[in-house]
PDB file of N, CA and C in Angstrom:
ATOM      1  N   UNK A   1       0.829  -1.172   0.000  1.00  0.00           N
ATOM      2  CA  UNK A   1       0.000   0.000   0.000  1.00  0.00           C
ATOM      3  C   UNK A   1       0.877   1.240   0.000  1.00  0.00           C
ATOM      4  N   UNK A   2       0.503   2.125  -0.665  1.00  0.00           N
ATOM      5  CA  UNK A   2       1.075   3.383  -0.906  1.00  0.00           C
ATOM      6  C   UNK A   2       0.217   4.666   0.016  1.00  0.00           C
ATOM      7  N   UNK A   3       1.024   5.355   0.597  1.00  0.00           N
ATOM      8  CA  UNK A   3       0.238   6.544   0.868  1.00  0.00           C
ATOM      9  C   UNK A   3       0.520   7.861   0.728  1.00  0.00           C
ATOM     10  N   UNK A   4      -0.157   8.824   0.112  1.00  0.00           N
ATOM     11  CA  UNK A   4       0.490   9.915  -0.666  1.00  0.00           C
ATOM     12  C   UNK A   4      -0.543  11.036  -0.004  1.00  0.00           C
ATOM     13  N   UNK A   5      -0.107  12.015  -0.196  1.00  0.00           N
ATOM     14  CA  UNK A   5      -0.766  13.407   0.032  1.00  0.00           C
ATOM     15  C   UNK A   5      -0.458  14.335  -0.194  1.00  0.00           C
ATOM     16  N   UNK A   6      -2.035  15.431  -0.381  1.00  0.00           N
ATOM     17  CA  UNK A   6      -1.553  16.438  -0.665  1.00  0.00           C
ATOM     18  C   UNK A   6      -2.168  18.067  -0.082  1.00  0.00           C
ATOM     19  N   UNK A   7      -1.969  19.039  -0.145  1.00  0.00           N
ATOM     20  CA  UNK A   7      -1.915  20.376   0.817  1.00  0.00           C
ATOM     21  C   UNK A   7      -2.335  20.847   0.372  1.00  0.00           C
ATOM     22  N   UNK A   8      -3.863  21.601   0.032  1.00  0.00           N
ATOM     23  CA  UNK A   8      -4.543  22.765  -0.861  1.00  0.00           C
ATOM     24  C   UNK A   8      -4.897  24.033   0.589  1.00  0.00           C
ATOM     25  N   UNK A   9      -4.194  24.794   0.907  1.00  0.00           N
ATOM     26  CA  UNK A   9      -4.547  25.731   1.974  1.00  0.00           C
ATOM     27  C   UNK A   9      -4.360  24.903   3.304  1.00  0.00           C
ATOM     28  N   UNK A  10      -5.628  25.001   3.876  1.00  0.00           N
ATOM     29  CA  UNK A  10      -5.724  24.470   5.392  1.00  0.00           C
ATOM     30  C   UNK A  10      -6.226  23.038   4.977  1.00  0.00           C
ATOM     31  N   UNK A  11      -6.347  22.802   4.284  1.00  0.00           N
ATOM     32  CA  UNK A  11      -6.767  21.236   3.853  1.00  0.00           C
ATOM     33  C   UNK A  11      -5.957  20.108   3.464  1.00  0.00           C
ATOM     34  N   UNK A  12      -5.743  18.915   3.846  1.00  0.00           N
ATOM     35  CA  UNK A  12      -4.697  18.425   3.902  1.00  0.00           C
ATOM     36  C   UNK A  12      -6.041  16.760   3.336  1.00  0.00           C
ATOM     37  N   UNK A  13      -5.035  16.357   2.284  1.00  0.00           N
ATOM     38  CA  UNK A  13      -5.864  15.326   1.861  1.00  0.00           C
ATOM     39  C   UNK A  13      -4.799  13.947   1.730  1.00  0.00           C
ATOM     40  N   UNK A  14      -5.390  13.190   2.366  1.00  0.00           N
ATOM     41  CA  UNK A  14      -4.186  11.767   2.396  1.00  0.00           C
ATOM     42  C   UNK A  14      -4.819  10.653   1.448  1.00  0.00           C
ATOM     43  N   UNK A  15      -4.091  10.405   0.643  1.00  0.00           N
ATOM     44  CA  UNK A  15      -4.679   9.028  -0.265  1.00  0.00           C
ATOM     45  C   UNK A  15      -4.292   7.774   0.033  1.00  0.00           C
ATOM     46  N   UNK A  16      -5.097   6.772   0.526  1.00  0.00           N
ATOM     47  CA  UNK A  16      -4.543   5.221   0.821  1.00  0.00           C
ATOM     48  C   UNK A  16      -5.113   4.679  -0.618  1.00  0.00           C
ATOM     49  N   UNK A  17      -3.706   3.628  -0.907  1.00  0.00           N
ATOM     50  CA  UNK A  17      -3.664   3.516  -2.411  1.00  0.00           C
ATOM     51  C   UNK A  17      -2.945   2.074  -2.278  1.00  0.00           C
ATOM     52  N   UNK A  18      -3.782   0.984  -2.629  1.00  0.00           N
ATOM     53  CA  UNK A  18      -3.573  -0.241  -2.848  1.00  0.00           C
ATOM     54  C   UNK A  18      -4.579  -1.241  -2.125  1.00  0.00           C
ATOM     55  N   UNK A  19      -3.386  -2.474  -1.396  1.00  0.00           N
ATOM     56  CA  UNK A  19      -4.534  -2.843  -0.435  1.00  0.00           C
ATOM     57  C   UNK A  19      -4.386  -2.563   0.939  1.00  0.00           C
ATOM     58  N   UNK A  20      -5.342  -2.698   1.655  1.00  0.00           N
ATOM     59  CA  UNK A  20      -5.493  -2.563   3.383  1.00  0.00           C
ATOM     60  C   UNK A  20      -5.947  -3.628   3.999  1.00  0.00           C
ATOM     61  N   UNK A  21      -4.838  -4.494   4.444  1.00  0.00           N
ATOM     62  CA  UNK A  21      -4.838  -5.535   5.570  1.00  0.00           C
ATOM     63  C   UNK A  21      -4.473  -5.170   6.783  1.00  0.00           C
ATOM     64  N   UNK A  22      -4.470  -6.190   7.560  1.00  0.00           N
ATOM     65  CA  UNK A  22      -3.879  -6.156   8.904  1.00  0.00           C
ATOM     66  C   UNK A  22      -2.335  -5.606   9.103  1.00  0.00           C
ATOM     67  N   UNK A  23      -1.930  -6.018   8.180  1.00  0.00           N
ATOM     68  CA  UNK A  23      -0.383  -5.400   8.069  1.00  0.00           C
ATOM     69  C   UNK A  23      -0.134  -3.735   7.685  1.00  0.00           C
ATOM     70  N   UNK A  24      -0.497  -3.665   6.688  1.00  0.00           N
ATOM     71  CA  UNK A  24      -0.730  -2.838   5.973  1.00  0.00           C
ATOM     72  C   UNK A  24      -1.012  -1.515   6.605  1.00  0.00           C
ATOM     73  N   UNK A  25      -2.462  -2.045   7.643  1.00  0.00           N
ATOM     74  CA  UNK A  25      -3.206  -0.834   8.085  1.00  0.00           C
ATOM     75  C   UNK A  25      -2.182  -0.093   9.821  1.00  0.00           C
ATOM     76  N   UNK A  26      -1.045  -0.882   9.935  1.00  0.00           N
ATOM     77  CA  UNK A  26       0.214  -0.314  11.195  1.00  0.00           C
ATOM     78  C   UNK A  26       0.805   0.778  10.192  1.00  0.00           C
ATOM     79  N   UNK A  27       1.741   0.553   8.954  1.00  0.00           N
ATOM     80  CA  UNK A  27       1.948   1.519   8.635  1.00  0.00           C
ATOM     81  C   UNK A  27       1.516   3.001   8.018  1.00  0.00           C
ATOM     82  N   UNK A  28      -0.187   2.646   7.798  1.00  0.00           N
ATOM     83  CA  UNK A  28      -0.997   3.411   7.225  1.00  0.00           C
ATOM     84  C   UNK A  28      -1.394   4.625   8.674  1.00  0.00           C
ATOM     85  N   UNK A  29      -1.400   3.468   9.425  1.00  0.00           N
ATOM     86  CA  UNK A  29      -2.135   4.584  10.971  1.00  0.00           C
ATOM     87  C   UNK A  29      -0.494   5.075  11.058  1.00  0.00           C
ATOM     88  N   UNK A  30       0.757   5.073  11.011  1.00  0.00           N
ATOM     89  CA  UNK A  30       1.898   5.909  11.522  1.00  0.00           C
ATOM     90  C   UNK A  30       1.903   6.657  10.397  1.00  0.00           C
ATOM     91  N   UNK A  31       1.273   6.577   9.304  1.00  0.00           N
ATOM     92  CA  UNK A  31       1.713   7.440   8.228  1.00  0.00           C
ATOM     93  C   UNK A  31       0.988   8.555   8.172  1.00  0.00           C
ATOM     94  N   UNK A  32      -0.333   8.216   8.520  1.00  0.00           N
ATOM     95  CA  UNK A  32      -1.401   9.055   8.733  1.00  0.00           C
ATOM     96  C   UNK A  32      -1.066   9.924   9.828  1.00  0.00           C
ATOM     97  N   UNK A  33      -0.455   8.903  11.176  1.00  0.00           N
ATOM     98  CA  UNK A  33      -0.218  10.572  12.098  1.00  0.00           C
ATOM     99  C   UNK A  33       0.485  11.462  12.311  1.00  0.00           C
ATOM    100  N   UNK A  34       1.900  10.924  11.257  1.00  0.00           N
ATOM    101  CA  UNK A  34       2.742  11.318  10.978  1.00  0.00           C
ATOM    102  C   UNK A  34       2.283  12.699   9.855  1.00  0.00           C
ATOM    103  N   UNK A  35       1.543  12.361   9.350  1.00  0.00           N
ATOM    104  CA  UNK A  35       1.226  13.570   8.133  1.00  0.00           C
ATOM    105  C   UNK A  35       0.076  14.334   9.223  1.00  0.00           C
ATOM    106  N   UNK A  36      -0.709  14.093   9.907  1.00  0.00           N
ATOM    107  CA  UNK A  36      -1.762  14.897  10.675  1.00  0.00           C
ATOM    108  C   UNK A  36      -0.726  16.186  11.468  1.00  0.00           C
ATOM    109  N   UNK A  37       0.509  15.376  12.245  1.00  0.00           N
ATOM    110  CA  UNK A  37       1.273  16.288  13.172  1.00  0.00           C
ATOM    111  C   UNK A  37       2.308  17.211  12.516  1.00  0.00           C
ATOM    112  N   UNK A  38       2.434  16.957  11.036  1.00  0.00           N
ATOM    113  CA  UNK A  38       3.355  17.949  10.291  1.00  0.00           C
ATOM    114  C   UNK A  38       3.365  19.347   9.889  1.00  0.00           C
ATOM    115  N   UNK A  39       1.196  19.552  10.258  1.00  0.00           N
ATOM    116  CA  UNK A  39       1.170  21.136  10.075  1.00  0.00           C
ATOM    117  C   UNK A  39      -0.118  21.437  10.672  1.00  0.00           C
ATOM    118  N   UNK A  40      -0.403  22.630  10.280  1.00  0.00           N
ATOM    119  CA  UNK A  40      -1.589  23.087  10.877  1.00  0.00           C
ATOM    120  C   UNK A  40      -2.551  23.032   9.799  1.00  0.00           C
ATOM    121  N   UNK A  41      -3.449  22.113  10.141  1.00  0.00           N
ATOM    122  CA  UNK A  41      -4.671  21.682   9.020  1.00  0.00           C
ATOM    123  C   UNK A  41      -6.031  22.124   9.768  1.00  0.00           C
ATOM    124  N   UNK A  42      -7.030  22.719   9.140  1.00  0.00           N
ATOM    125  CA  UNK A  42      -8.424  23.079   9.383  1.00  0.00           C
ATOM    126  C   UNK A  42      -9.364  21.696   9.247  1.00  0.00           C
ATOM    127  N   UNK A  43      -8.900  20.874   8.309  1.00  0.00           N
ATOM    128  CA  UNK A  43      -9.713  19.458   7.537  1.00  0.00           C
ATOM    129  C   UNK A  43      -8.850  18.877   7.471  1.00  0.00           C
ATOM    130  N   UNK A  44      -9.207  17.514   7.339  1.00  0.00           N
ATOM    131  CA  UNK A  44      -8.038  16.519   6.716  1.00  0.00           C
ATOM    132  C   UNK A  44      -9.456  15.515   5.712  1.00  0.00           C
ATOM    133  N   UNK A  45      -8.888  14.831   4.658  1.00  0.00           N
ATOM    134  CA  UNK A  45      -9.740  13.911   4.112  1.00  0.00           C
ATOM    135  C   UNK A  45      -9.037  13.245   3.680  1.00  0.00           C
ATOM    136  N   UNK A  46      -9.796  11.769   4.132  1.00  0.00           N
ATOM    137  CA  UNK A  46      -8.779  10.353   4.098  1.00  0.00           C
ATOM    138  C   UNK A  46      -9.663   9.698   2.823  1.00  0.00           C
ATOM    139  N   UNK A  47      -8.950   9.811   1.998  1.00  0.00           N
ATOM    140  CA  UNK A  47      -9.662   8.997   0.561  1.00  0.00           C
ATOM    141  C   UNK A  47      -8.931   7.953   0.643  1.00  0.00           C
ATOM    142  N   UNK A  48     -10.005   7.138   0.195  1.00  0.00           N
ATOM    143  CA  UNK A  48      -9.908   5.584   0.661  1.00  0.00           C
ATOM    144  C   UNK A  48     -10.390   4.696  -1.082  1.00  0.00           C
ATOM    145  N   UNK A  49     -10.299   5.952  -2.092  1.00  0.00           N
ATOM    146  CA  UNK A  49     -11.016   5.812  -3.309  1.00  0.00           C
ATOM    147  C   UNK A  49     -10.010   4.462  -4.401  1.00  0.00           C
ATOM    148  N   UNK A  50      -8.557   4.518  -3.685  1.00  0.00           N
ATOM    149  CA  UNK A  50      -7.493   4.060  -4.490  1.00  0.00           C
ATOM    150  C   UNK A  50      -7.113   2.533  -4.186  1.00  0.00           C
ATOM    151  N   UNK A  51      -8.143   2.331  -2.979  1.00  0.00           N
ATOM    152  CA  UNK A  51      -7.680   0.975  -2.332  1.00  0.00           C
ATOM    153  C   UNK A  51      -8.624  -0.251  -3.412  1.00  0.00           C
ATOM    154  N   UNK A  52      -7.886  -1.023  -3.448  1.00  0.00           N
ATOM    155  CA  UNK A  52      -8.018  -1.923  -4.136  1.00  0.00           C
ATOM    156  C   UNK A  52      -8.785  -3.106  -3.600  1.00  0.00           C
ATOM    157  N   UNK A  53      -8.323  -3.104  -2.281  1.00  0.00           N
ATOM    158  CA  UNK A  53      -8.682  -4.090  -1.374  1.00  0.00           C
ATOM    159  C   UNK A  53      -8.792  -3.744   0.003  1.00  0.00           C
ATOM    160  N   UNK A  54      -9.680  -3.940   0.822  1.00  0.00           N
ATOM    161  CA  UNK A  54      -9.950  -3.372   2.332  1.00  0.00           C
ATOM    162  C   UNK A  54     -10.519  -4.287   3.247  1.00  0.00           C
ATOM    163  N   UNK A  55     -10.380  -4.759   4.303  1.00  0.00           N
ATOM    164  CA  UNK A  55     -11.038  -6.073   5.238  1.00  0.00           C
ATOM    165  C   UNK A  55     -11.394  -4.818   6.513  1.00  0.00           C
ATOM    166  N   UNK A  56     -11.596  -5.657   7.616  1.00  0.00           N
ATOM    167  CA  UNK A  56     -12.270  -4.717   8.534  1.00  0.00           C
ATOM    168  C   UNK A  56     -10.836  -3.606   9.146  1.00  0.00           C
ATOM    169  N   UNK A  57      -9.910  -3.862   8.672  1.00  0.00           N
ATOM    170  CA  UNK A  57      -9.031  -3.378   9.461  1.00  0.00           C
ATOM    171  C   UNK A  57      -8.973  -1.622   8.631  1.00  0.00           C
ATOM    172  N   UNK A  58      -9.229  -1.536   8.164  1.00  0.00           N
ATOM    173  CA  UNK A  58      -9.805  -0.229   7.568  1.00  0.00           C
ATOM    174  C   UNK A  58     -10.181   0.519   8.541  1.00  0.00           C
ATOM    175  N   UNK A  59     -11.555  -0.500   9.992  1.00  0.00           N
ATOM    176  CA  UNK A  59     -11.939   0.822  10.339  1.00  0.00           C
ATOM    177  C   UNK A  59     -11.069   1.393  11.308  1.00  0.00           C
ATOM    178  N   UNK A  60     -10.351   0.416  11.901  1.00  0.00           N
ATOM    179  CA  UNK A  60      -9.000   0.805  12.510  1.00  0.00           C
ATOM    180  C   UNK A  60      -8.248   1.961  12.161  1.00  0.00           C
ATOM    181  N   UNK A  61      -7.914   2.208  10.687  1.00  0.00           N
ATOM    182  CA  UNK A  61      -7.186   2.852  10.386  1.00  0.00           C
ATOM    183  C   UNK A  61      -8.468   4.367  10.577  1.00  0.00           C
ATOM    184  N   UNK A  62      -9.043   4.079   9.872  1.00  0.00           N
ATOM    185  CA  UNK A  62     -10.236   5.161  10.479  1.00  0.00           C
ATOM    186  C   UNK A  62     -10.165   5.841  11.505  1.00  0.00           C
ATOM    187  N   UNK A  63     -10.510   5.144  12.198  1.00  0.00           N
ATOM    188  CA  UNK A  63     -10.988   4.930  13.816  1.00  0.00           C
ATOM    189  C   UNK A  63      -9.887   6.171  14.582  1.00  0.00           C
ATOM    190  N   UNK A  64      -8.517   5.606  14.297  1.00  0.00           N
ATOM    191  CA  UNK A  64      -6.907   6.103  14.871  1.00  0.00           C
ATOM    192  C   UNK A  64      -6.832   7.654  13.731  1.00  0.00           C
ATOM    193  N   UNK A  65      -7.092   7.809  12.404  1.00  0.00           N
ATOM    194  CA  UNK A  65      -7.128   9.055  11.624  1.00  0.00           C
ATOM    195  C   UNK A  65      -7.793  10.170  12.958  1.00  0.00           C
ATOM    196  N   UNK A  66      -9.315   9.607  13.011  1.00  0.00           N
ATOM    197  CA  UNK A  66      -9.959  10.453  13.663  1.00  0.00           C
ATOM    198  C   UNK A  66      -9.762  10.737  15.093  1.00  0.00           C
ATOM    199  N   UNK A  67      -9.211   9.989  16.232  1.00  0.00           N
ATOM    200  CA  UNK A  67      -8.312  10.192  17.317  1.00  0.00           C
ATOM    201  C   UNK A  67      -7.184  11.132  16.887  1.00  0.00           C
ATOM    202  N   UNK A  68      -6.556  10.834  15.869  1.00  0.00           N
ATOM    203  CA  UNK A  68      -5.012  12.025  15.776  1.00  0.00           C
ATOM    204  C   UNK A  68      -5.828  13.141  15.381  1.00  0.00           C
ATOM    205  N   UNK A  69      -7.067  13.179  14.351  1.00  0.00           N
ATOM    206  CA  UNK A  69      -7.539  14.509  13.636  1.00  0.00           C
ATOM    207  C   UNK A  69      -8.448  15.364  15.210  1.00  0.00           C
ATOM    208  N   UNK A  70      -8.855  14.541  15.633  1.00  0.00           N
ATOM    209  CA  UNK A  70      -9.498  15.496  17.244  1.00  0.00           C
ATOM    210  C   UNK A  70      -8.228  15.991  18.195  1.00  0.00           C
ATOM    211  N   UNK A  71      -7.500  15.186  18.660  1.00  0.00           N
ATOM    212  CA  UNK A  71      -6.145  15.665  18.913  1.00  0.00           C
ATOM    213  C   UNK A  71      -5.662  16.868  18.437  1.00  0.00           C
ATOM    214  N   UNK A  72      -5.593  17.166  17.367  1.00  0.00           N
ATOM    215  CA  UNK A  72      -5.179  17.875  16.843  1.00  0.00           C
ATOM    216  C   UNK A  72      -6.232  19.545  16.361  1.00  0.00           C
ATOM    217  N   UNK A  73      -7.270  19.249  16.072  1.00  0.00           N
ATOM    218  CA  UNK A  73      -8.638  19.590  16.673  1.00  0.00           C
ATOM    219  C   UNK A  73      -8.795  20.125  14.449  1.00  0.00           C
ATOM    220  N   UNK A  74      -8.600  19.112  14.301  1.00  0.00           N
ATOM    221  CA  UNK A  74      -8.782  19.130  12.550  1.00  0.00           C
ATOM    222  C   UNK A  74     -10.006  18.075  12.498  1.00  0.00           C
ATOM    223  N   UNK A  75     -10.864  18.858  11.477  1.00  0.00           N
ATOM    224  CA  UNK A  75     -12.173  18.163  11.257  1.00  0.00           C
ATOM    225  C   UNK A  75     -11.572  17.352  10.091  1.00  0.00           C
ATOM    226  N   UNK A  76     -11.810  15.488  10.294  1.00  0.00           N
ATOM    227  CA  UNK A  76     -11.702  14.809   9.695  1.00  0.00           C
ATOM    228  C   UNK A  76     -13.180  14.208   8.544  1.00  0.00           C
ATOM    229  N   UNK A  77     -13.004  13.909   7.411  1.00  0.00           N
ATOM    230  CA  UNK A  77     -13.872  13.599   5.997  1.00  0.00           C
ATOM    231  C   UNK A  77     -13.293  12.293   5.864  1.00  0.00           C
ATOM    232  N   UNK A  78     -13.900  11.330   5.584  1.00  0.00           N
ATOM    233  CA  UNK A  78     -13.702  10.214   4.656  1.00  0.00           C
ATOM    234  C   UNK A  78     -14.083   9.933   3.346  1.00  0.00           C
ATOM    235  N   UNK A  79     -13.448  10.066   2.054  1.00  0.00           N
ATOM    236  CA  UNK A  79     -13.718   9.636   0.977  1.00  0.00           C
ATOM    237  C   UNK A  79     -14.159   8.649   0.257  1.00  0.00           C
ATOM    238  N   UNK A  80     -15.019   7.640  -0.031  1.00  0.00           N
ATOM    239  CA  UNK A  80     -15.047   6.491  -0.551  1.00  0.00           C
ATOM    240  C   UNK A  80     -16.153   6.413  -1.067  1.00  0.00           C
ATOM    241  N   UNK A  81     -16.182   4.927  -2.062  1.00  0.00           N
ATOM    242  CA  UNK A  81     -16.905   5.247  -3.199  1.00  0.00           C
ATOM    243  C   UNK A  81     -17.904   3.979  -2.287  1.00  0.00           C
ATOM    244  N   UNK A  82     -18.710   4.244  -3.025  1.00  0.00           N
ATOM    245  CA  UNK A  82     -20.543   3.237  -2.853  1.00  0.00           C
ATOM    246  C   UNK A  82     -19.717   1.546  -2.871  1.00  0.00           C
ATOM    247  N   UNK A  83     -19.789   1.065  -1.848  1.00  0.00           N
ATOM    248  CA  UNK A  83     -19.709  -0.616  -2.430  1.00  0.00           C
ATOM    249  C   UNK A  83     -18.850  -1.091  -0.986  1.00  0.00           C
ATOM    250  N   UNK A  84     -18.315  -2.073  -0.985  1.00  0.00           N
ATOM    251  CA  UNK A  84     -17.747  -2.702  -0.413  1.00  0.00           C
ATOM    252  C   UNK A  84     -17.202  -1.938   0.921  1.00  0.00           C
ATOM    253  N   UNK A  85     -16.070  -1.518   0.749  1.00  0.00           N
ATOM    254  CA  UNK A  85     -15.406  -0.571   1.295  1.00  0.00           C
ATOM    255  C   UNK A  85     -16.315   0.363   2.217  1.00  0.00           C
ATOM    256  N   UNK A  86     -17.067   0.948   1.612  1.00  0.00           N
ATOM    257  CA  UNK A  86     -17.858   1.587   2.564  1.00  0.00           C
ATOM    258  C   UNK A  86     -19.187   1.090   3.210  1.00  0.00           C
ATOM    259  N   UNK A  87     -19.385  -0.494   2.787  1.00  0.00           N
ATOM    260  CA  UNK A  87     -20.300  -1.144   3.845  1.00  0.00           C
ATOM    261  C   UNK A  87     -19.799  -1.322   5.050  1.00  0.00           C
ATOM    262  N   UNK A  88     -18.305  -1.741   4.941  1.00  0.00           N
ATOM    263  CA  UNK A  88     -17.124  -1.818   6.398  1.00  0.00           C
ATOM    264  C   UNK A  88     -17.577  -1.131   7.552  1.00  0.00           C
ATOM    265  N   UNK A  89     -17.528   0.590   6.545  1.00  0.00           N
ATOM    266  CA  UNK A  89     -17.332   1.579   7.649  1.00  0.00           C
ATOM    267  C   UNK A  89     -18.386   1.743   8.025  1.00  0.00           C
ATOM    268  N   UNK A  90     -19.516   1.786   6.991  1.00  0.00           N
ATOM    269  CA  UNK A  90     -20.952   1.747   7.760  1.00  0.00           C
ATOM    270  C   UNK A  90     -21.569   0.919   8.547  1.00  0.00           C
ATOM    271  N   UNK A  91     -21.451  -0.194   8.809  1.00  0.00           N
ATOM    272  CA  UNK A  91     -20.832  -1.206   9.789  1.00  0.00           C
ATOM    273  C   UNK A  91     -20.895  -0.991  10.577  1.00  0.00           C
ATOM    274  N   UNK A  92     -19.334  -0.341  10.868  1.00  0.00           N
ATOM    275  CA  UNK A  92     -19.096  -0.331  12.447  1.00  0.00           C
ATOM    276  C   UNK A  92     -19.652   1.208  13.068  1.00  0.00           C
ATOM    277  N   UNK A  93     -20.740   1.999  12.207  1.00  0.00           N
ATOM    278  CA  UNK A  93     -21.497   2.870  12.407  1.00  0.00           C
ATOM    279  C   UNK A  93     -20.264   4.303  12.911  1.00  0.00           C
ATOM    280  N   UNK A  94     -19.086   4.163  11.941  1.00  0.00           N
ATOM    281  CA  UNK A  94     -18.407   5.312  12.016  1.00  0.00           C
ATOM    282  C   UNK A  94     -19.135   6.666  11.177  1.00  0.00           C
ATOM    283  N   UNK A  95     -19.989   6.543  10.437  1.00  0.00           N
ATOM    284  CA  UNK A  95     -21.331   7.505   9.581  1.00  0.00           C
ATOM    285  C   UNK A  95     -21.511   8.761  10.888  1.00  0.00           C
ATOM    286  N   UNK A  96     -21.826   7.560  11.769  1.00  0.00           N
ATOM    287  CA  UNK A  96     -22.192   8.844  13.032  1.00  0.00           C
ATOM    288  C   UNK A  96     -21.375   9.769  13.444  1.00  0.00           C
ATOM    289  N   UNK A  97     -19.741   9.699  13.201  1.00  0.00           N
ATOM    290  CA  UNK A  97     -18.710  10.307  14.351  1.00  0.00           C
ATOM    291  C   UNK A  97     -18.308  10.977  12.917  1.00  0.00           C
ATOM    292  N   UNK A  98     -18.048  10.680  12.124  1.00  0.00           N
ATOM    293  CA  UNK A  98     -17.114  11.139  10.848  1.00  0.00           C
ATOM    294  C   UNK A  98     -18.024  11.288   9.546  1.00  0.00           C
ATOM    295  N   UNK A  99     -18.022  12.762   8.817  1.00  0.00           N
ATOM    296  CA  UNK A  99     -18.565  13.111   7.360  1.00  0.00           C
ATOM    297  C   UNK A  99     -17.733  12.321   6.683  1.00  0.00           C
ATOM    298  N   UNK A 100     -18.999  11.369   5.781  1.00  0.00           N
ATOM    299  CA  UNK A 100     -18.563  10.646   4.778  1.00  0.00           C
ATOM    300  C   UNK A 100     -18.421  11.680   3.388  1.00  0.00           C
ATOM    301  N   UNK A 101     -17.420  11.519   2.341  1.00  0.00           N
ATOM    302  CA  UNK A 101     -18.104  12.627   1.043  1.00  0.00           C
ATOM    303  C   UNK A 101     -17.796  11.072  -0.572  1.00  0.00           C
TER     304      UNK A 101
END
């Protein structure tokens, strides 16, 4: 899995890009808080549009985005498209705590 991002103003957008396993999703949550603590962001949005593959450990990675993005007191967005992936998150009823777009 790849993770890339990018900086438009106060908006800070992180792309997870491949697949997301159990493995996968340790370096995704240090990468993620690693990019949350690097500046001063108003938003952050975690697009999740590039993943190829996602099991429950997704909402993990979720879950830990939005702990570093309150921490930090940056309103966190999740990106993802209709299907699979976002039955996960709707699931574990993260809809309620976090704007889906």
């Amino acid at each position: 899995m790849k993770i890339k991002s990018e900086t438009r103003g106060k908006i800070l957008t992180i792309y997870l890009i491949g697949e997301l396993g159990h493995h996968e999703a340790i370096d995704a949550i240090a990468g993620i808080k690693d990019e949350l603590e690097s500046g001063m962001y108003l938003q952050t949005v975690l697009d999740m549009t590039g993943l190829t593959f996602m099991d429950s450990s997704g909402i993990a990675v979720v879950m830990k985005a939005y702990k570093c993005a309150q921490n930090a007191d940056i309103r966190l967005a999740v990106k993802v498209e209709n299907g699979h992936k976002k039955r996960i998150l709707l699931a574990a009823g993260l809809n309620k705590i976090i704007d889906f777009i």
